[in-house]
PDB file of N, CA and C in Angstrom:
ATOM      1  N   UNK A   1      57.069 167.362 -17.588  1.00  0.00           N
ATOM      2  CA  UNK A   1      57.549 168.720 -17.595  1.00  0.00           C
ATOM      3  C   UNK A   1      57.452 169.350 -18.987  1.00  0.00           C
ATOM      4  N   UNK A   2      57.644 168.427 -19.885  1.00  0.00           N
ATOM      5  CA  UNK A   2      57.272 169.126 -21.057  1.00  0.00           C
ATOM      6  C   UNK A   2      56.038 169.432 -21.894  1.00  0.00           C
ATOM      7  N   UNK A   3      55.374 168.656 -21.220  1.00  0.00           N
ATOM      8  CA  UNK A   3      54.192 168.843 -21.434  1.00  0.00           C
ATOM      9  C   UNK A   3      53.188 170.555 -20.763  1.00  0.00           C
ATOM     10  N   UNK A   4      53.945 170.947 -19.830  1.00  0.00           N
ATOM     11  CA  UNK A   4      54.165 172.300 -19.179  1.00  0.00           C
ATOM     12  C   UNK A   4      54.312 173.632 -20.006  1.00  0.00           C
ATOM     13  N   UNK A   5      55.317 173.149 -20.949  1.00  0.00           N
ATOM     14  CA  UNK A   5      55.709 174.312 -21.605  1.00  0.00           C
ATOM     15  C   UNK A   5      55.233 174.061 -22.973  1.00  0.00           C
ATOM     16  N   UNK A   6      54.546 173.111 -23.490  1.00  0.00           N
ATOM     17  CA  UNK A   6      53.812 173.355 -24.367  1.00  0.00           C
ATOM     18  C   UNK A   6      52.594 173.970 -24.122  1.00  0.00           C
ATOM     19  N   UNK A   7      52.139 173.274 -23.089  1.00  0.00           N
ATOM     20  CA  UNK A   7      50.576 173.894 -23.056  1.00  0.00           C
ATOM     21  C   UNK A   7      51.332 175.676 -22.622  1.00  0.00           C
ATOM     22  N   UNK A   8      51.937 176.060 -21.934  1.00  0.00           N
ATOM     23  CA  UNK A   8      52.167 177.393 -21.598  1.00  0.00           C
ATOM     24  C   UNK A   8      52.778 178.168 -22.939  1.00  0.00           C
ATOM     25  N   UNK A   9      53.647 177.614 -23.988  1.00  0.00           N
ATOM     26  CA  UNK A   9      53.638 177.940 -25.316  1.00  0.00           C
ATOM     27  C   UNK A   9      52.257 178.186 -26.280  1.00  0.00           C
ATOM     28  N   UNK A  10      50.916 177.067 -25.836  1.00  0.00           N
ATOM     29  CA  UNK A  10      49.986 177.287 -26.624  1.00  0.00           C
ATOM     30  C   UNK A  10      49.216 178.438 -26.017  1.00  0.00           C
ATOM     31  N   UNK A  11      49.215 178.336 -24.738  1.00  0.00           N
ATOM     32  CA  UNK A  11      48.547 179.394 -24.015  1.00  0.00           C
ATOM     33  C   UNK A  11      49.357 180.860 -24.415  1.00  0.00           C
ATOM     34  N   UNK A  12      50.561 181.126 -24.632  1.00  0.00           N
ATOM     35  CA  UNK A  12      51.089 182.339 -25.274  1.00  0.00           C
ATOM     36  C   UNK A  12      50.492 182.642 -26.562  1.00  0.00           C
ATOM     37  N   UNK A  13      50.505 181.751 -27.150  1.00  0.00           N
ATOM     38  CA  UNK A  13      49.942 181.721 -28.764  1.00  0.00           C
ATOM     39  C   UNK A  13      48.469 182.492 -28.545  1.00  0.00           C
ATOM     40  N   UNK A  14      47.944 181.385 -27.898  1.00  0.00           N
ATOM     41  CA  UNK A  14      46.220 181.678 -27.954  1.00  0.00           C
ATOM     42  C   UNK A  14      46.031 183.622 -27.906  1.00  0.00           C
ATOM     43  N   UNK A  15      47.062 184.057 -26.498  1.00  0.00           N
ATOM     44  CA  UNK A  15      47.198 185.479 -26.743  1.00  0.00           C
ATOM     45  C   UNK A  15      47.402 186.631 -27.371  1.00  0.00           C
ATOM     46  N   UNK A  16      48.187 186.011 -27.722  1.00  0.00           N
ATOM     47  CA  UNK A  16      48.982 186.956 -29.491  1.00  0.00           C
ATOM     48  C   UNK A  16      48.120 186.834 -30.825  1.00  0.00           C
ATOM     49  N   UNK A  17      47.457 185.618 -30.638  1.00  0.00           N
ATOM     50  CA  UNK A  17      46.607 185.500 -31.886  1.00  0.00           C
ATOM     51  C   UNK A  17      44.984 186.603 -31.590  1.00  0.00           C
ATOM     52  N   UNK A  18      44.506 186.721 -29.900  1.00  0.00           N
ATOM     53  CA  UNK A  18      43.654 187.560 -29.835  1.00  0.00           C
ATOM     54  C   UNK A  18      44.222 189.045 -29.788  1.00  0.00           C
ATOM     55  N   UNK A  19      45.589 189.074 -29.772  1.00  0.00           N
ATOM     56  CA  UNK A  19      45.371 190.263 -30.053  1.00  0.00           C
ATOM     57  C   UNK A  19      45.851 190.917 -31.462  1.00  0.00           C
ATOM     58  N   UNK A  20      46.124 190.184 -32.202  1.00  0.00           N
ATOM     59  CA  UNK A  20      46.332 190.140 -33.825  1.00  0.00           C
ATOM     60  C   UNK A  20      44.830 190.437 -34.291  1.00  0.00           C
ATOM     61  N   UNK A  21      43.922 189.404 -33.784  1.00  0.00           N
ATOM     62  CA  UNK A  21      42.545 189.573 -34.474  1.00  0.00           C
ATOM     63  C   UNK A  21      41.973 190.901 -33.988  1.00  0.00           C
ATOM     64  N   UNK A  22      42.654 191.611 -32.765  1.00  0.00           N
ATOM     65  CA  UNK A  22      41.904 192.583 -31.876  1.00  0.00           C
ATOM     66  C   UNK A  22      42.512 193.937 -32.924  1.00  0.00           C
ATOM     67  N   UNK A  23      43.560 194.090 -33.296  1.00  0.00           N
ATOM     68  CA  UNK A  23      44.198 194.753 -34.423  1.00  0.00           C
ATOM     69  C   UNK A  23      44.365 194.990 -36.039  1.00  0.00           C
ATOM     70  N   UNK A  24      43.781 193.718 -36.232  1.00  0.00           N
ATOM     71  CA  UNK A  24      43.800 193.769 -37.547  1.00  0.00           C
ATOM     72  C   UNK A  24      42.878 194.358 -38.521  1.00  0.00           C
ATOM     73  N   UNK A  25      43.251 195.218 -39.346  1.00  0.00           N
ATOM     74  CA  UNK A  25      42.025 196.292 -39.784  1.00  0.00           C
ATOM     75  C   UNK A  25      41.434 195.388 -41.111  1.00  0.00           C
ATOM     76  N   UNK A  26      41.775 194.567 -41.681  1.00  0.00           N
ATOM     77  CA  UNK A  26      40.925 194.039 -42.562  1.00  0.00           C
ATOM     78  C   UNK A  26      39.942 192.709 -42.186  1.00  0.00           C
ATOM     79  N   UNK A  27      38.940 192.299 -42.318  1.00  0.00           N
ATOM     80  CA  UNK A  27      37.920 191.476 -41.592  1.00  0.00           C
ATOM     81  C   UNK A  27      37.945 190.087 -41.786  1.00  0.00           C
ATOM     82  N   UNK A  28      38.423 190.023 -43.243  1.00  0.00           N
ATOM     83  CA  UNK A  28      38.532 188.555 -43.720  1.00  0.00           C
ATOM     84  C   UNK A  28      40.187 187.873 -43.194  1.00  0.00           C
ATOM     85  N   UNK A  29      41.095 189.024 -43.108  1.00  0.00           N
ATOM     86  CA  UNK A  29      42.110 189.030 -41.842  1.00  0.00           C
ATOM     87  C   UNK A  29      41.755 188.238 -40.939  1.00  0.00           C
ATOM     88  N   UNK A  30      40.806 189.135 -40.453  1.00  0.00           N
ATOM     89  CA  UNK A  30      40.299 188.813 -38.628  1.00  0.00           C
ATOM     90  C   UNK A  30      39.778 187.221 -38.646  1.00  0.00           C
ATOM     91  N   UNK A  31      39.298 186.835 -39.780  1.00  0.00           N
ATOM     92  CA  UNK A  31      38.602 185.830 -39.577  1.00  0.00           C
ATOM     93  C   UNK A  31      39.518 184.570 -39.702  1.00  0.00           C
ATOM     94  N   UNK A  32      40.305 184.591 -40.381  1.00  0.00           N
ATOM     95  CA  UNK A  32      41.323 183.572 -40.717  1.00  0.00           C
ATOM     96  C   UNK A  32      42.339 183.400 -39.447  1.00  0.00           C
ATOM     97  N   UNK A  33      42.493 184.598 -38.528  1.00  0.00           N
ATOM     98  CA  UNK A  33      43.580 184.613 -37.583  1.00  0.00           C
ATOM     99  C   UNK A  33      42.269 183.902 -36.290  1.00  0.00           C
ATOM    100  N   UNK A  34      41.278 184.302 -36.478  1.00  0.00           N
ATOM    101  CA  UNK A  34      40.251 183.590 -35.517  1.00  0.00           C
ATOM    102  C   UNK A  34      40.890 182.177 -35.469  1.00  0.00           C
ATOM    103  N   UNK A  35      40.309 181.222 -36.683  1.00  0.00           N
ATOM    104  CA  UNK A  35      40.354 180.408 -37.356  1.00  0.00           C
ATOM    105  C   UNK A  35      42.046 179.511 -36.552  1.00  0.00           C
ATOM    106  N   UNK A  36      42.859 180.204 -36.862  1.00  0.00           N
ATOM    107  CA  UNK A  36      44.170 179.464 -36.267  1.00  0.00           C
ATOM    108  C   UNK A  36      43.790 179.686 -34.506  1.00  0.00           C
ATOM    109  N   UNK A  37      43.164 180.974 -34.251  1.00  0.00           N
ATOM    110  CA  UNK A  37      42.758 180.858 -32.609  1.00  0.00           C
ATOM    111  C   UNK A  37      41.710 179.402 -32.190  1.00  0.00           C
ATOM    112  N   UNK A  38      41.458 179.259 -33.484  1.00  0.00           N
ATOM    113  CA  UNK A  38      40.094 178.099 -32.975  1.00  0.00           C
ATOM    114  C   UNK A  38      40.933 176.780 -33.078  1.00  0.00           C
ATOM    115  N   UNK A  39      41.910 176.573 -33.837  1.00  0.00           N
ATOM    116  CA  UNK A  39      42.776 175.593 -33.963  1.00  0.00           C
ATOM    117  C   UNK A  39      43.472 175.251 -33.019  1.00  0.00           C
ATOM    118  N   UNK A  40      44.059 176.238 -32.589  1.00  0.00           N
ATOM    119  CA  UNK A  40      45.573 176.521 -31.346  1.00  0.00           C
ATOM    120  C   UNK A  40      44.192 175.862 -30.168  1.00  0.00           C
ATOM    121  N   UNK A  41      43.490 176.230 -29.731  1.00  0.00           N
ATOM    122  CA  UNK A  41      42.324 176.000 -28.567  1.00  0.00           C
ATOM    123  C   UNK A  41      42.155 174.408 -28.929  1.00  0.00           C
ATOM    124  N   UNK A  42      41.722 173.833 -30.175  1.00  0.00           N
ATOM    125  CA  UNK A  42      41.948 172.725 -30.061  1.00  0.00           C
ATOM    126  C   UNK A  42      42.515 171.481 -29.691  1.00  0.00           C
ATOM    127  N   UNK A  43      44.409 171.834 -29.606  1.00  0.00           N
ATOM    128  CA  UNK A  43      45.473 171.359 -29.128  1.00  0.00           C
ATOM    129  C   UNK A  43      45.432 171.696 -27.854  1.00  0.00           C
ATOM    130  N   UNK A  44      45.277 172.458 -27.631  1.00  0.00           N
ATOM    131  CA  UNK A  44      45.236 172.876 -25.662  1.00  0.00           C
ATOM    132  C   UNK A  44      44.176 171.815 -24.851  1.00  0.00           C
ATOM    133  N   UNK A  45      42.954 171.834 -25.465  1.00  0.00           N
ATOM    134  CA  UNK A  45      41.827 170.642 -24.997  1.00  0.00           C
ATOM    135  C   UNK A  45      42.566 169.400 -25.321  1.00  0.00           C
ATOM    136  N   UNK A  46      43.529 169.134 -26.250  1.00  0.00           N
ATOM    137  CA  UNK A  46      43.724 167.855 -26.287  1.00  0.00           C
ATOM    138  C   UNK A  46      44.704 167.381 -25.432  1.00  0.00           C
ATOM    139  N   UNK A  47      45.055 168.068 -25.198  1.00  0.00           N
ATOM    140  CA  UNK A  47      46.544 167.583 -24.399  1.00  0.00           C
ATOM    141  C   UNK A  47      46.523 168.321 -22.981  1.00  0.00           C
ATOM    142  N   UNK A  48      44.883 168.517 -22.359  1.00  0.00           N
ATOM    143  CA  UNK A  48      44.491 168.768 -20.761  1.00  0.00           C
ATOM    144  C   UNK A  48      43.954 167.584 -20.855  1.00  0.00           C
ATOM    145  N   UNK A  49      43.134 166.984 -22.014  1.00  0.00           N
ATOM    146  CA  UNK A  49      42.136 165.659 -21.912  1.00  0.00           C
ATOM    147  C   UNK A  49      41.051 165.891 -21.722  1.00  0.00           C
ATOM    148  N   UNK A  50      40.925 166.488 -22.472  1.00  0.00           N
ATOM    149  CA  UNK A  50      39.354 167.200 -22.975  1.00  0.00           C
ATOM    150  C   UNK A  50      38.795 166.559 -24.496  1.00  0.00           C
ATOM    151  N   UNK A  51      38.866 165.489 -24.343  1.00  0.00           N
ATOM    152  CA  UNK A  51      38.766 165.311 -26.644  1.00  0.00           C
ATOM    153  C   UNK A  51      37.208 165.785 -26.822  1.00  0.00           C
ATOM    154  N   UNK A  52      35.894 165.825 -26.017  1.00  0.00           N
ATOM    155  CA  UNK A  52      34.734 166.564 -25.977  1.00  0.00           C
ATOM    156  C   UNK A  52      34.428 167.859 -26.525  1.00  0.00           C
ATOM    157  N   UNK A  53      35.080 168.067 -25.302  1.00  0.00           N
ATOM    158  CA  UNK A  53      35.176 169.684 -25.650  1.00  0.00           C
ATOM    159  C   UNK A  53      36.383 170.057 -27.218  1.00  0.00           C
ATOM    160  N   UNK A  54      37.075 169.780 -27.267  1.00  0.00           N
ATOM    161  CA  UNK A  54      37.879 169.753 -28.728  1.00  0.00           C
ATOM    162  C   UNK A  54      37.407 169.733 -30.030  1.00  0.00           C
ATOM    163  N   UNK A  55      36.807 169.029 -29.813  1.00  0.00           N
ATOM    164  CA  UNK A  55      35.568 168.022 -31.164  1.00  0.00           C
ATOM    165  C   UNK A  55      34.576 169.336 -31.100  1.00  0.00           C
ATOM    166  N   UNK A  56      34.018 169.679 -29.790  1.00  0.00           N
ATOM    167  CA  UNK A  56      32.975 170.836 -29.951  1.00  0.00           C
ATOM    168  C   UNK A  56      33.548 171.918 -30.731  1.00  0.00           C
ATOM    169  N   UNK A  57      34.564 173.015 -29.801  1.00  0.00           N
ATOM    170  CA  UNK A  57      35.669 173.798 -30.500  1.00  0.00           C
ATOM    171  C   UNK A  57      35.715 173.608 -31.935  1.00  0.00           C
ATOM    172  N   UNK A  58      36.476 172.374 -32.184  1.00  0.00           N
ATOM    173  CA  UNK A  58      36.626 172.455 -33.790  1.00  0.00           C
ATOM    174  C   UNK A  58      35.668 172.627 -34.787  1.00  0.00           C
ATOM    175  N   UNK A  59      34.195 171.626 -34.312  1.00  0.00           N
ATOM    176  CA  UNK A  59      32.850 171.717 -34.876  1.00  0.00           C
ATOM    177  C   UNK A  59      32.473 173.520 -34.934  1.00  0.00           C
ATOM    178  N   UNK A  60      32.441 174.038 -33.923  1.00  0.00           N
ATOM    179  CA  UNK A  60      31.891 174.786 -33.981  1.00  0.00           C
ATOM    180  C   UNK A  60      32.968 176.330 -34.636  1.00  0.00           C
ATOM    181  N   UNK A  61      34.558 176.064 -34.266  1.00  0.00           N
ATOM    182  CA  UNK A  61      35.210 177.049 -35.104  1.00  0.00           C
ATOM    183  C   UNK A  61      35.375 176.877 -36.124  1.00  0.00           C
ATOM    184  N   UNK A  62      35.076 175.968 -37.011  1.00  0.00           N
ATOM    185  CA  UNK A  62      34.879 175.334 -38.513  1.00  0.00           C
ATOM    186  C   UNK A  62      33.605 176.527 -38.923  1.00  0.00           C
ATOM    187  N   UNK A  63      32.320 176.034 -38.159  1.00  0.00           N
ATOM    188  CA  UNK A  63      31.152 176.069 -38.780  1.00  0.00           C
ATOM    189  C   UNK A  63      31.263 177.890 -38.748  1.00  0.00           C
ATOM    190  N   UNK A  64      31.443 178.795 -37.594  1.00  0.00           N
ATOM    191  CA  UNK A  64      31.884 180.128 -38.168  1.00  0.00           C
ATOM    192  C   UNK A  64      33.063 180.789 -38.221  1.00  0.00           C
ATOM    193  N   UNK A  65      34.074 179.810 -38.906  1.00  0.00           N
ATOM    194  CA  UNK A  65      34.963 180.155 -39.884  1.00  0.00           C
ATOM    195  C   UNK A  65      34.429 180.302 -41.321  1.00  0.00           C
ATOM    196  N   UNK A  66      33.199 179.602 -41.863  1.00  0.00           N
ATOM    197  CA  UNK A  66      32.951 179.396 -43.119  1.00  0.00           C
ATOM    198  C   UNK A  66      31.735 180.477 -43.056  1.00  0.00           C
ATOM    199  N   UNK A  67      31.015 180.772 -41.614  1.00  0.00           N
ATOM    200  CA  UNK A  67      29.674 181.649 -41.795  1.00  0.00           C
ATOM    201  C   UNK A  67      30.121 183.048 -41.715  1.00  0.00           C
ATOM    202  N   UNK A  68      31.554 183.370 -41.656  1.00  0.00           N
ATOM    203  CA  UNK A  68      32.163 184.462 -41.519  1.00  0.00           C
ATOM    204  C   UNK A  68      32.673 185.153 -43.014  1.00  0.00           C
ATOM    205  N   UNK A  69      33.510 183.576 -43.538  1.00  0.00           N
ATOM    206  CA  UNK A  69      33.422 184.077 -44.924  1.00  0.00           C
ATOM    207  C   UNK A  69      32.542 184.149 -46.119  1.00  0.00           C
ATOM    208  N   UNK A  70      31.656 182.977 -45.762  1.00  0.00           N
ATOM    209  CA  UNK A  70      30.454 183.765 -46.614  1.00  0.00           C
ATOM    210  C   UNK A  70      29.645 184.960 -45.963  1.00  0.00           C
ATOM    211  N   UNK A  71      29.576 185.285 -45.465  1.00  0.00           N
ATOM    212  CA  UNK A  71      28.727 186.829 -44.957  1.00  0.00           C
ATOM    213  C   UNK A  71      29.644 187.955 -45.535  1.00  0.00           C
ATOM    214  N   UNK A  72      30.939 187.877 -45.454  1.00  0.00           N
ATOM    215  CA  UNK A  72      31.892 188.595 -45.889  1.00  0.00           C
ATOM    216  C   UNK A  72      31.989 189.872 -47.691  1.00  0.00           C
ATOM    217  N   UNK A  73      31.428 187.786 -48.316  1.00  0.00           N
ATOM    218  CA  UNK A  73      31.234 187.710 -49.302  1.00  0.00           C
ATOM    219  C   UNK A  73      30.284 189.572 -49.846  1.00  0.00           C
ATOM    220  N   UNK A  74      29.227 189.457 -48.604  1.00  0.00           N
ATOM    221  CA  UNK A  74      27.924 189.823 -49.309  1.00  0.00           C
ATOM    222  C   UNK A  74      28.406 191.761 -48.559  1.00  0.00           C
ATOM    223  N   UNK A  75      29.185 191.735 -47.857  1.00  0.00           N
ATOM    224  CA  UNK A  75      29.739 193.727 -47.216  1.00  0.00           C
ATOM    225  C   UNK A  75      30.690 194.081 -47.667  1.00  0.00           C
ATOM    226  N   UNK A  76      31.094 195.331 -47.017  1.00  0.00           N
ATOM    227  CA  UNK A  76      32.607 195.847 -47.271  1.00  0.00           C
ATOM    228  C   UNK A  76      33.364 194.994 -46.298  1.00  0.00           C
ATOM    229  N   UNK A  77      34.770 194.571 -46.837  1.00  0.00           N
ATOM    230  CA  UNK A  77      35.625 194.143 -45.734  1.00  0.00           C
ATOM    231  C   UNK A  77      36.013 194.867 -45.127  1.00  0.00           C
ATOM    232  N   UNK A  78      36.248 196.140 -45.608  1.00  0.00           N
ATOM    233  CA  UNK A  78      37.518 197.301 -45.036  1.00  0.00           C
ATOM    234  C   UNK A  78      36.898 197.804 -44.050  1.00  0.00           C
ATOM    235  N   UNK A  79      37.204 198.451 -42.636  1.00  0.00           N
ATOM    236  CA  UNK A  79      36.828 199.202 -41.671  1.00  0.00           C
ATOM    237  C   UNK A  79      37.241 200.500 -41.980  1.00  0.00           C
ATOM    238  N   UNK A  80      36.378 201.352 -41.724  1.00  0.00           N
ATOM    239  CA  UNK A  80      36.768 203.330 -42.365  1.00  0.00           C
ATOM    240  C   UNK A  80      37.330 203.524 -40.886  1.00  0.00           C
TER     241      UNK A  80
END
């Protein structure tokens, strides 16, 4: 049973964090709140019993968490 209300706690999270990133007017913002969205998704695969898919997730929200902030690097962050 408790295992219920975590995953339904992470599944709240996962929501609030898309819509933080869906709101947030600065980009390097957006990317870091991704970043905990790609994390929070991680724990949810682990504890349905998914460690595959998890390992993918993390691999791959790692790899553009970092291609986000270097691209960042090179525009404006700010949205007009």
């Amino acid at each position: 049973m408790q295992i219920y209300i975590i995953e339904a706690l992470l599944l709240v999270f996962l929501i609030i964090t898309t819509v933080c990133v869906i709101f947030c007017k600065d980009i390097l913002c957006a990317a870091v709140i991704y970043s905990e969205f790609s994390f929070c998704a991680v724990l949810l695969y682990l504890m349905m019993g998914a460690p595959d898919v998890a390992f993918t997730e993390a691999v791959i929200g790692t790899i553009s968490t970092i291609y986000f902030v270097v691209s960042l690097k090179k525009i404006d962050r700010w949205c007009k």
